[in-house]
N, C-alpha and C. Protein backbone atom coordinates (compact mmCIF):
# COMPACT_ATOMS: atom_id res chain seq x y z
N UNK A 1 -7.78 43.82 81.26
CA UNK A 1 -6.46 43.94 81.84
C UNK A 1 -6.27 42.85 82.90
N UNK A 2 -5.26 42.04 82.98
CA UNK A 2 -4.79 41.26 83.58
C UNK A 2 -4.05 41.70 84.88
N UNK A 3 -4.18 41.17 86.13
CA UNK A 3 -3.76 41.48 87.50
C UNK A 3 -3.82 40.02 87.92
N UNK A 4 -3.15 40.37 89.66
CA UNK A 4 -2.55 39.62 90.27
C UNK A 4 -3.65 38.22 90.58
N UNK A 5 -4.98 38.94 90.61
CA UNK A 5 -5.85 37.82 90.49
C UNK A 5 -6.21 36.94 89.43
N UNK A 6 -5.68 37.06 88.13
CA UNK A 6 -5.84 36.56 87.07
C UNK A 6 -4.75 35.17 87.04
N UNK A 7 -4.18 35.02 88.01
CA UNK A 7 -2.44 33.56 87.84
C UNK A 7 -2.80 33.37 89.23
N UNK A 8 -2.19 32.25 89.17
CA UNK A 8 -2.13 30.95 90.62
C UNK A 8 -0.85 31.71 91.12
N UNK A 9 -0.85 31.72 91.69
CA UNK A 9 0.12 32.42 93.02
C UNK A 9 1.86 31.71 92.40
N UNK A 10 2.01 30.15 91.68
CA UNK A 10 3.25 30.12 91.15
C UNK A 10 3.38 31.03 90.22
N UNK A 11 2.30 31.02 89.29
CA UNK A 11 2.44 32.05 87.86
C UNK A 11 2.52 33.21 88.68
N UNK A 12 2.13 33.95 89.00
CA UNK A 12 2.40 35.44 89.79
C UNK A 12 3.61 35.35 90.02
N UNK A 13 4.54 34.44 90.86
CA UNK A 13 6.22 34.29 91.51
C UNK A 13 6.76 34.42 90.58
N UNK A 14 6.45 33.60 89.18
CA UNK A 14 7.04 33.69 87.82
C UNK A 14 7.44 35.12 87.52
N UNK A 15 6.11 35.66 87.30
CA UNK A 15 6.19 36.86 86.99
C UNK A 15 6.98 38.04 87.42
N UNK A 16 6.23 38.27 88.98
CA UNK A 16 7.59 38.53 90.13
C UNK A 16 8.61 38.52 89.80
N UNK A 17 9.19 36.87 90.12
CA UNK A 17 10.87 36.87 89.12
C UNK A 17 11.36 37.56 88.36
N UNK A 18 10.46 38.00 87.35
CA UNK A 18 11.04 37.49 85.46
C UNK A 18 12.05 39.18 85.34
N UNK A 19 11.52 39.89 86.07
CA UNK A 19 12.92 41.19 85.52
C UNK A 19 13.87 41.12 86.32
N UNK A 20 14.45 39.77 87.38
CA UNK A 20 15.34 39.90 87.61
C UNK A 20 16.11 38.91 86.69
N UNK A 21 15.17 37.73 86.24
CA UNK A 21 16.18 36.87 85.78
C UNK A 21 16.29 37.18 84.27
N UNK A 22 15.62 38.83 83.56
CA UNK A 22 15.88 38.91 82.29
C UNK A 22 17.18 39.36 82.59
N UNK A 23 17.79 40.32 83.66
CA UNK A 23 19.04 40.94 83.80
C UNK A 23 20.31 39.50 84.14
N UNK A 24 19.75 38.62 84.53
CA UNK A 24 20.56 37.62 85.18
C UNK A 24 21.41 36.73 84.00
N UNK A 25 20.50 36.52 83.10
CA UNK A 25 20.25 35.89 81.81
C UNK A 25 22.09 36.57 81.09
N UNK A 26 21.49 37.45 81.04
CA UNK A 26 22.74 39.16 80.69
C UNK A 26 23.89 38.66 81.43
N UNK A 27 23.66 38.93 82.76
CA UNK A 27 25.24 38.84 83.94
C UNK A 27 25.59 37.54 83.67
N UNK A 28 24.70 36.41 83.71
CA UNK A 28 25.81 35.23 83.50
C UNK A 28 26.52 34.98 82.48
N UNK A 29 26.16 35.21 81.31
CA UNK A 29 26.53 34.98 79.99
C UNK A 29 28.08 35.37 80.18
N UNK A 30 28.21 36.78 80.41
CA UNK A 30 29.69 37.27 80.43
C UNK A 30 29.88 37.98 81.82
N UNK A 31 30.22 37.25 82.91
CA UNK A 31 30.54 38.02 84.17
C UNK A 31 31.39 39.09 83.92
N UNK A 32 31.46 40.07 84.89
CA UNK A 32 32.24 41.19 83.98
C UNK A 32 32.74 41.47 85.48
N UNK A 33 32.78 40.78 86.39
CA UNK A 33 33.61 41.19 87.90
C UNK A 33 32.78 41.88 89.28
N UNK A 34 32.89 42.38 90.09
CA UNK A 34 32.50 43.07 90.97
C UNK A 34 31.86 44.21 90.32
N UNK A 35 32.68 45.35 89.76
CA UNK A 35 31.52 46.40 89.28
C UNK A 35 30.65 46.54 88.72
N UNK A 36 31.11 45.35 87.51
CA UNK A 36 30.19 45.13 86.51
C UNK A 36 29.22 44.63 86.88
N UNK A 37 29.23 43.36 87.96
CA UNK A 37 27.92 42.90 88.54
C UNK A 37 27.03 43.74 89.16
N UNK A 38 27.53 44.66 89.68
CA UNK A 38 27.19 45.94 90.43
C UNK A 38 26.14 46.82 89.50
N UNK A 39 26.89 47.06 88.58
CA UNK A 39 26.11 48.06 87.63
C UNK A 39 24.77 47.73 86.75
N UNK A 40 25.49 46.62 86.53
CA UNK A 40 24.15 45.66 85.93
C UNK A 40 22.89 45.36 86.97
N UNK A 41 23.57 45.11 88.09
CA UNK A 41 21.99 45.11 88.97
C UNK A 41 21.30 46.18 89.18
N UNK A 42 22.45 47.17 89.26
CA UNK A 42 21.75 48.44 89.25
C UNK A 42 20.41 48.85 87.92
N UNK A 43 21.29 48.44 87.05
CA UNK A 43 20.13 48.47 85.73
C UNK A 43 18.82 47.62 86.05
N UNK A 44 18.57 46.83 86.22
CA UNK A 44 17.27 45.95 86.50
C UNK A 44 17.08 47.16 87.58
N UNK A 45 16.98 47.10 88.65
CA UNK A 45 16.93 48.30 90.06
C UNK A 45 15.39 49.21 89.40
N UNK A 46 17.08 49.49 87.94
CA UNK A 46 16.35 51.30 87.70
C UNK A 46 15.17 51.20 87.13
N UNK A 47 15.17 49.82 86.08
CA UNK A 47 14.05 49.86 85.63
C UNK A 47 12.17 49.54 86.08
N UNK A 48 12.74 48.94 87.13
CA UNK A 48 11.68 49.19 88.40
C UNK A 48 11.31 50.42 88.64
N UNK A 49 11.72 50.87 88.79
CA UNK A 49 11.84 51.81 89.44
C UNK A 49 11.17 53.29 88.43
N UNK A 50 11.92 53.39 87.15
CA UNK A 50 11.52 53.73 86.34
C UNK A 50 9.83 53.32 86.07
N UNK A 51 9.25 52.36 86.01
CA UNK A 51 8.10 51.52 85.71
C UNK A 51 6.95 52.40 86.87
N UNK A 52 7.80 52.14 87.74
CA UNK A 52 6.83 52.97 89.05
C UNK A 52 6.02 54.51 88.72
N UNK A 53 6.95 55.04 88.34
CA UNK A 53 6.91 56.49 88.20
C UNK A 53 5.98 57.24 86.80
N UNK A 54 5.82 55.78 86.12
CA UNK A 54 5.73 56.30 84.91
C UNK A 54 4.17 56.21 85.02
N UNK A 55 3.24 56.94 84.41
CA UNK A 55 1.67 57.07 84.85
C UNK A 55 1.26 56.29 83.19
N UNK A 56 1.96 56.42 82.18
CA UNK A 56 1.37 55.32 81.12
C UNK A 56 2.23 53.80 80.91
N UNK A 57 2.61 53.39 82.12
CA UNK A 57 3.34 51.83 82.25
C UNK A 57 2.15 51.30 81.62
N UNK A 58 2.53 49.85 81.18
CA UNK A 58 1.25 48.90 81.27
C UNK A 58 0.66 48.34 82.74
N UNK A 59 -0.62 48.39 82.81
CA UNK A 59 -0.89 48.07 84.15
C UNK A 59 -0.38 46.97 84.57
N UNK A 60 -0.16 45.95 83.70
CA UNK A 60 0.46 44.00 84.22
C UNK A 60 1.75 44.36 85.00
N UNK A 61 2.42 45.03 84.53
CA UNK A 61 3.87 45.79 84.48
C UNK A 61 4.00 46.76 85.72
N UNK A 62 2.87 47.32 85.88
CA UNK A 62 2.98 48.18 87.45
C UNK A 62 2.37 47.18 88.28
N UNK A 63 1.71 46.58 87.90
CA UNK A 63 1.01 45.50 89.20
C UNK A 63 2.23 44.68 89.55
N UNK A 64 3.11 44.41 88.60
CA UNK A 64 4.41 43.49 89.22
C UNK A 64 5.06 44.71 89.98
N UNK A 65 5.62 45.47 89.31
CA UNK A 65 6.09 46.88 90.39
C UNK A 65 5.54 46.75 92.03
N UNK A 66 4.42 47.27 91.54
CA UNK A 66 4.03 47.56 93.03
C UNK A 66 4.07 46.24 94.32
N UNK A 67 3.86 44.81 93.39
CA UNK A 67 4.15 44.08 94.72
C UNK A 67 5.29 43.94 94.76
N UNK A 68 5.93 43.41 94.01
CA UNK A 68 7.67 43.79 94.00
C UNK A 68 8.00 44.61 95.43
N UNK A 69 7.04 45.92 95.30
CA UNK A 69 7.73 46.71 96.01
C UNK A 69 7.43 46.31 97.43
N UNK A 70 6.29 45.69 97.57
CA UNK A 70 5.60 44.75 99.48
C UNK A 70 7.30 44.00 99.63
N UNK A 71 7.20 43.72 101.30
CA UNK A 71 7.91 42.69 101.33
C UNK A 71 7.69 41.23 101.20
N UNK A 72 6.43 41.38 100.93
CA UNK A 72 5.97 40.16 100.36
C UNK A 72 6.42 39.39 99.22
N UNK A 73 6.33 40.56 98.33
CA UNK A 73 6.38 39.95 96.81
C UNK A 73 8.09 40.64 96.55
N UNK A 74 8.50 40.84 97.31
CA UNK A 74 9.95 40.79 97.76
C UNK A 74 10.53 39.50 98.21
N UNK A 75 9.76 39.06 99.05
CA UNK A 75 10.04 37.59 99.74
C UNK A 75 9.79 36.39 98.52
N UNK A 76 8.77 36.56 97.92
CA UNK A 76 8.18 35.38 97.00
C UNK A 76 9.27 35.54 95.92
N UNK A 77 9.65 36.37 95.37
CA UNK A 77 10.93 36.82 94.72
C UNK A 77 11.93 36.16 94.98
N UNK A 78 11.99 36.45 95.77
CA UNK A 78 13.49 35.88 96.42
C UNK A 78 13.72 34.49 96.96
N UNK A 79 12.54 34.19 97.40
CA UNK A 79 12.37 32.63 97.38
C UNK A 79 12.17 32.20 96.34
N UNK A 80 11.87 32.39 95.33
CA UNK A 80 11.62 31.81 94.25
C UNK A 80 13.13 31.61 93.21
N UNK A 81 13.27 32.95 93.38
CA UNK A 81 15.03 32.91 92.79
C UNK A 81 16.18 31.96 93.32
N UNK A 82 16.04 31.56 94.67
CA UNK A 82 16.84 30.69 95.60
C UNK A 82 16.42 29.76 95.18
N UNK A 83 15.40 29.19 95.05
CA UNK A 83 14.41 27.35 94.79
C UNK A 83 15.18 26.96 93.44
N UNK A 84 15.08 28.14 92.44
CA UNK A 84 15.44 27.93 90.88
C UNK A 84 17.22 28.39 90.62
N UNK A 85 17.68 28.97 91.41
CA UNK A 85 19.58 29.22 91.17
C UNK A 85 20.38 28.98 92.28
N UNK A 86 19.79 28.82 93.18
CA UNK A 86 20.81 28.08 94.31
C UNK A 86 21.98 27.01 93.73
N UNK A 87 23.10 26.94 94.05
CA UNK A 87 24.43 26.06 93.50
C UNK A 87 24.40 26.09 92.10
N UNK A 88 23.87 26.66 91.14
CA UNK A 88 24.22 26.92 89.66
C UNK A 88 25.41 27.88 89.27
N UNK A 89 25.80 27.43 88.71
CA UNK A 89 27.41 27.57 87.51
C UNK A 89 26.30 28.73 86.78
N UNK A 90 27.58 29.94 86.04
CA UNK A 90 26.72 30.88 85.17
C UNK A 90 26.10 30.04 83.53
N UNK A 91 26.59 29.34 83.66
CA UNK A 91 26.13 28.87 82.16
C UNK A 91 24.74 28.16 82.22
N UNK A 92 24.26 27.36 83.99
CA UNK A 92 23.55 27.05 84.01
C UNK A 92 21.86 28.09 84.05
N UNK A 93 22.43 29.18 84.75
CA UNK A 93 21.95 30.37 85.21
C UNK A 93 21.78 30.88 83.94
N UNK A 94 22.35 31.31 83.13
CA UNK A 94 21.64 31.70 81.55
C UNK A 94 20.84 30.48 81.61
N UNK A 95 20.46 29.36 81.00
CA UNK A 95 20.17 28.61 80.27
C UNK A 95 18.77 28.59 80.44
N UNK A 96 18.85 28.15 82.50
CA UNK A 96 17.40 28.39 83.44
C UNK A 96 17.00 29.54 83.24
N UNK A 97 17.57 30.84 82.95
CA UNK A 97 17.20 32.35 82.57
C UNK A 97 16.21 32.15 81.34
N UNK A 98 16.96 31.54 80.47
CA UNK A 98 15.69 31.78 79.15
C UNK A 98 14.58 30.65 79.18
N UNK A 99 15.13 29.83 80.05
CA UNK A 99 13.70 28.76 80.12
C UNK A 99 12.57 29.48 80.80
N UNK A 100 13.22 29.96 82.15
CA UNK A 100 12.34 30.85 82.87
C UNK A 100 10.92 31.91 82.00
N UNK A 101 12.13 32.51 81.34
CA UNK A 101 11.50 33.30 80.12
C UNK A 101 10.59 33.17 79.28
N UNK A 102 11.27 32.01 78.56
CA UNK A 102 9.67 31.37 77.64
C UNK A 102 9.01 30.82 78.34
N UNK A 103 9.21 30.13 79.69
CA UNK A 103 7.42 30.23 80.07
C UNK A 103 6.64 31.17 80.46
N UNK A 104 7.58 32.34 80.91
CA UNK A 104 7.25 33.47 81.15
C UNK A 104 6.09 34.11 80.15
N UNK A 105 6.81 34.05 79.19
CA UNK A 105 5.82 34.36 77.44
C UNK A 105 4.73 33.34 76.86
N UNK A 106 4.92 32.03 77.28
CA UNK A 106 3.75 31.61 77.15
C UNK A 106 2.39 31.57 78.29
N UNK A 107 3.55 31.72 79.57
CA UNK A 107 1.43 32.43 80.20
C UNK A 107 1.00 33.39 80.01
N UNK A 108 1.72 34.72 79.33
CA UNK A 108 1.58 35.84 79.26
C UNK A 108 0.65 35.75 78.24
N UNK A 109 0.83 35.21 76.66
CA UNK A 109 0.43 35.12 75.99
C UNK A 109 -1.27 34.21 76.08
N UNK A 110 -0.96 33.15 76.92
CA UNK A 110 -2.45 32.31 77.61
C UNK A 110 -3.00 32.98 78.56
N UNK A 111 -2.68 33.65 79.48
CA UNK A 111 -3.14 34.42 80.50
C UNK A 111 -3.47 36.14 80.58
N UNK A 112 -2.27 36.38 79.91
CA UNK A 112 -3.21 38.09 79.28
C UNK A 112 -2.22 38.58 78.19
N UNK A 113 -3.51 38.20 77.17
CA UNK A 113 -3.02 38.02 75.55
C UNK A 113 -2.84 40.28 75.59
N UNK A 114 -3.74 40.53 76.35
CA UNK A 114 -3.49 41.73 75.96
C UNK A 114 -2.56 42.84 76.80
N UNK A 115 -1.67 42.16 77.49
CA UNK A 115 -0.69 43.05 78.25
C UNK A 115 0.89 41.94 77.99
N UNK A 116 0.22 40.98 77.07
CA UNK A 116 1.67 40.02 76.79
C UNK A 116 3.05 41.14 76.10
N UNK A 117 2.37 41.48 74.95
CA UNK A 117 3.23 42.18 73.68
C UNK A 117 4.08 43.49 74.91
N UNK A 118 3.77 44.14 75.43
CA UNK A 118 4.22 45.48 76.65
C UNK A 118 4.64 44.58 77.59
N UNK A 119 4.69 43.40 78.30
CA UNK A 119 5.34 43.40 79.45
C UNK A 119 6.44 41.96 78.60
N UNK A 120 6.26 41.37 77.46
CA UNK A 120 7.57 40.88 77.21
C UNK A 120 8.66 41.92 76.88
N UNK A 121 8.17 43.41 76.15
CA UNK A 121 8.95 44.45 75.63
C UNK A 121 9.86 44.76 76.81
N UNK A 122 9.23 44.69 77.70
CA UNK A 122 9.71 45.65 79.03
C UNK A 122 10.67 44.83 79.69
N UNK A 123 10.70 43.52 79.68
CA UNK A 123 11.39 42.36 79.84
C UNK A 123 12.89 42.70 78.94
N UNK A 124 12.45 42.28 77.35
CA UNK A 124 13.83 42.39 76.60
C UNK A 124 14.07 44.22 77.00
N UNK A 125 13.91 44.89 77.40
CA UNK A 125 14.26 46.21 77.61
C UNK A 125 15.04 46.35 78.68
N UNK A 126 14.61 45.31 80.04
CA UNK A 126 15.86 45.23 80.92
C UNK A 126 16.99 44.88 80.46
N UNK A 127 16.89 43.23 79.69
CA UNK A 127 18.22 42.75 79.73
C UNK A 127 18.88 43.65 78.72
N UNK A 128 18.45 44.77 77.95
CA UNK A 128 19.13 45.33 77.18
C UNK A 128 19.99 46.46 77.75
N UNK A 129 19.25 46.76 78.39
CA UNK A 129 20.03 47.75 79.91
C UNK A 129 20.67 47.10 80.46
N UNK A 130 20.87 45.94 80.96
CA UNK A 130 21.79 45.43 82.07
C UNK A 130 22.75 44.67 81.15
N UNK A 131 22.63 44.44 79.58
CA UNK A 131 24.13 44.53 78.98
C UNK A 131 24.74 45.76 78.57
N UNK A 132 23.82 46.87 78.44
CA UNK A 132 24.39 48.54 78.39
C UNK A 132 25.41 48.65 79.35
N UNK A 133 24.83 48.30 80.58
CA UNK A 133 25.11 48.57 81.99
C UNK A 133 26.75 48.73 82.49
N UNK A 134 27.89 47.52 82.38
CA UNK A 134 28.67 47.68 81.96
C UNK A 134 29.61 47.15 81.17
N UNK A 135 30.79 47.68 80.78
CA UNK A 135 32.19 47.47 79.80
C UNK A 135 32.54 45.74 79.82
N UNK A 136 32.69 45.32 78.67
CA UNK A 136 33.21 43.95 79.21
C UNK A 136 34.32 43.68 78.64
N UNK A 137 35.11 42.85 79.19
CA UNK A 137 36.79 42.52 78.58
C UNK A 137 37.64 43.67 78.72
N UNK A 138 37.20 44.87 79.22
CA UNK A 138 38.38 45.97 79.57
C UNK A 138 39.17 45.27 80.93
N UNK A 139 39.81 46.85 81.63
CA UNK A 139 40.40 46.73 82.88
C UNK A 139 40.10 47.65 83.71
N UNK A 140 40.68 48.03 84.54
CA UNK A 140 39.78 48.85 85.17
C UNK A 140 40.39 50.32 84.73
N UNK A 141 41.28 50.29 83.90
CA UNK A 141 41.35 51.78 83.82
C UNK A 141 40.79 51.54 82.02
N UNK A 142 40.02 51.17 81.41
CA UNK A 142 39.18 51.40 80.00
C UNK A 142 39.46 49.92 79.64
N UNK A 143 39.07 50.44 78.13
CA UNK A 143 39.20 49.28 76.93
C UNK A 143 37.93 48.25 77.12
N UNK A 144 37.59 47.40 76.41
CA UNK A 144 36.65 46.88 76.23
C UNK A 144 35.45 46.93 75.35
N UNK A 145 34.34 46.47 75.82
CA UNK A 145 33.41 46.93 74.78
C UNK A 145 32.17 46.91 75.46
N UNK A 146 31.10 47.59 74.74
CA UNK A 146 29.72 48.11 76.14
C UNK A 146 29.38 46.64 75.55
N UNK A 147 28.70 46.10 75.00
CA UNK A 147 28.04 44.81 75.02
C UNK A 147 28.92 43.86 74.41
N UNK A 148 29.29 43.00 75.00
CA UNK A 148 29.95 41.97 74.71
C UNK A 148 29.73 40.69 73.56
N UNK A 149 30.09 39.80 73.12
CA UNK A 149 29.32 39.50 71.45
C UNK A 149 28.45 38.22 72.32
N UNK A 150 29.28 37.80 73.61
CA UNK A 150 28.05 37.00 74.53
C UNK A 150 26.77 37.35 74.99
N UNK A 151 26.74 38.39 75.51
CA UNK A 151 25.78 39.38 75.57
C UNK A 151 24.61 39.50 74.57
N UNK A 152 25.53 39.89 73.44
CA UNK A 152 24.32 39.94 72.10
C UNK A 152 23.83 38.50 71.47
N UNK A 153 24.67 37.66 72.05
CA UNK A 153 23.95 35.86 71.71
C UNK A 153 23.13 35.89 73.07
N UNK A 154 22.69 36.77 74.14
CA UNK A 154 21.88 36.16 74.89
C UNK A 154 20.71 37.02 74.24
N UNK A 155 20.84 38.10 73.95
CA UNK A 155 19.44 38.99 73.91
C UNK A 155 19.07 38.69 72.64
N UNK A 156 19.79 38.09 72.25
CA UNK A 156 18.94 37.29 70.79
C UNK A 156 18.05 36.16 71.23
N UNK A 157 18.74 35.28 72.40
CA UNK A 157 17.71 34.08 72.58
C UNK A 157 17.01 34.60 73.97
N UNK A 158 16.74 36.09 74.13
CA UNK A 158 15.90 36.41 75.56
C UNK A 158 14.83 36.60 74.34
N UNK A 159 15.27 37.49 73.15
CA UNK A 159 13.89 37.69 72.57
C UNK A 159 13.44 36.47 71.97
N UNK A 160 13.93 35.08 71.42
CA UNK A 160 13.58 34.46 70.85
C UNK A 160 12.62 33.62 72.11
N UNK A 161 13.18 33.83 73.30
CA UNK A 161 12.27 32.82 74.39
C UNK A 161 10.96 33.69 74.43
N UNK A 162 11.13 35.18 74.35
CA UNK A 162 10.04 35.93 74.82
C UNK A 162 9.15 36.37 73.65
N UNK A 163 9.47 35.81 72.75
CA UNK A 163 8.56 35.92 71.27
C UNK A 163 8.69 37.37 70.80
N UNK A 164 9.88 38.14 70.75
CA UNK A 164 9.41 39.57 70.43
C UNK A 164 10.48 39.74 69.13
């Protein structure tokens, strides 16, 4: 099993990153406004969160959890997200999203072949939630549609970056 001591402290930030920018990947493609941005973050949130609680997670997958949860690996997060999307346009923000991604999947795959297959799953499982998350092209009183056909051209190329 692969842990935090197994990657150079960038590959770890990577990692860190990677369930926010599988949801990000999602939000830029089709901004969907204030709530929608809202709800969708909320989805990445839950699935943290969810991950925490669960006693058969994959361990790679709770080891990101749990520092996630330090303010440390809160901070490295977040610095890391600022270094890589600071002044980016959403189209650029997808694009860096799935690049992010497949390298994401190829250290996973070089670095721990055996928690790769469960923590890319858990990856395309966010952004699939955070296009669940909300309605797009409605108004605010209905109409629309839960995943948008942008949406479903990203989680086609989140799984194609993440090999699943």
């Amino acid at each position: 099993m692969a842990d935090k001591t197994s990657f150079t402290k960038d590959e770890w930030t990577l990692l860190l990153k990677s369930p926010m920018i599988a949801g990000m990947a999602i939000t830029a493609a089709d901004p969907s406004g204030l709530w929608g941005l809202l709800k969708e973050s909320f989805a990445g949130g839950a699935a943290l969160t969810k991950v925490a609680a669960d006693p058969n997670a994959n361990a790679l997958v709770k080891a990101v959890v749990a520092d996630f949860s330090t303010s440390e690996g809160r901070s490295a997060a977040r610095d890391g997200l600022k270094a890589e999307f600071t002044d980016s346009k959403p189209a650029d923000i997808k694009t860096k999203s799935i690049e992010s991604l497949h390298e994401v999947s190829t250290l996973l795959t070089a670095k721990a072949p055996g928690d790769a297959a469960a923590f890319k799953g858990w990856l395309r499982q966010i952004s699939e939630s955070t296009a669940e998350a909300a309605t797009e092209g409605g108004s605010l009183f209905g109409g629309g549609v839960q995943v948008s056909d942008a949406e479903k051209a990203t989680l086609g190329e989140i799984s194609s970056a993440l090999g699943v």
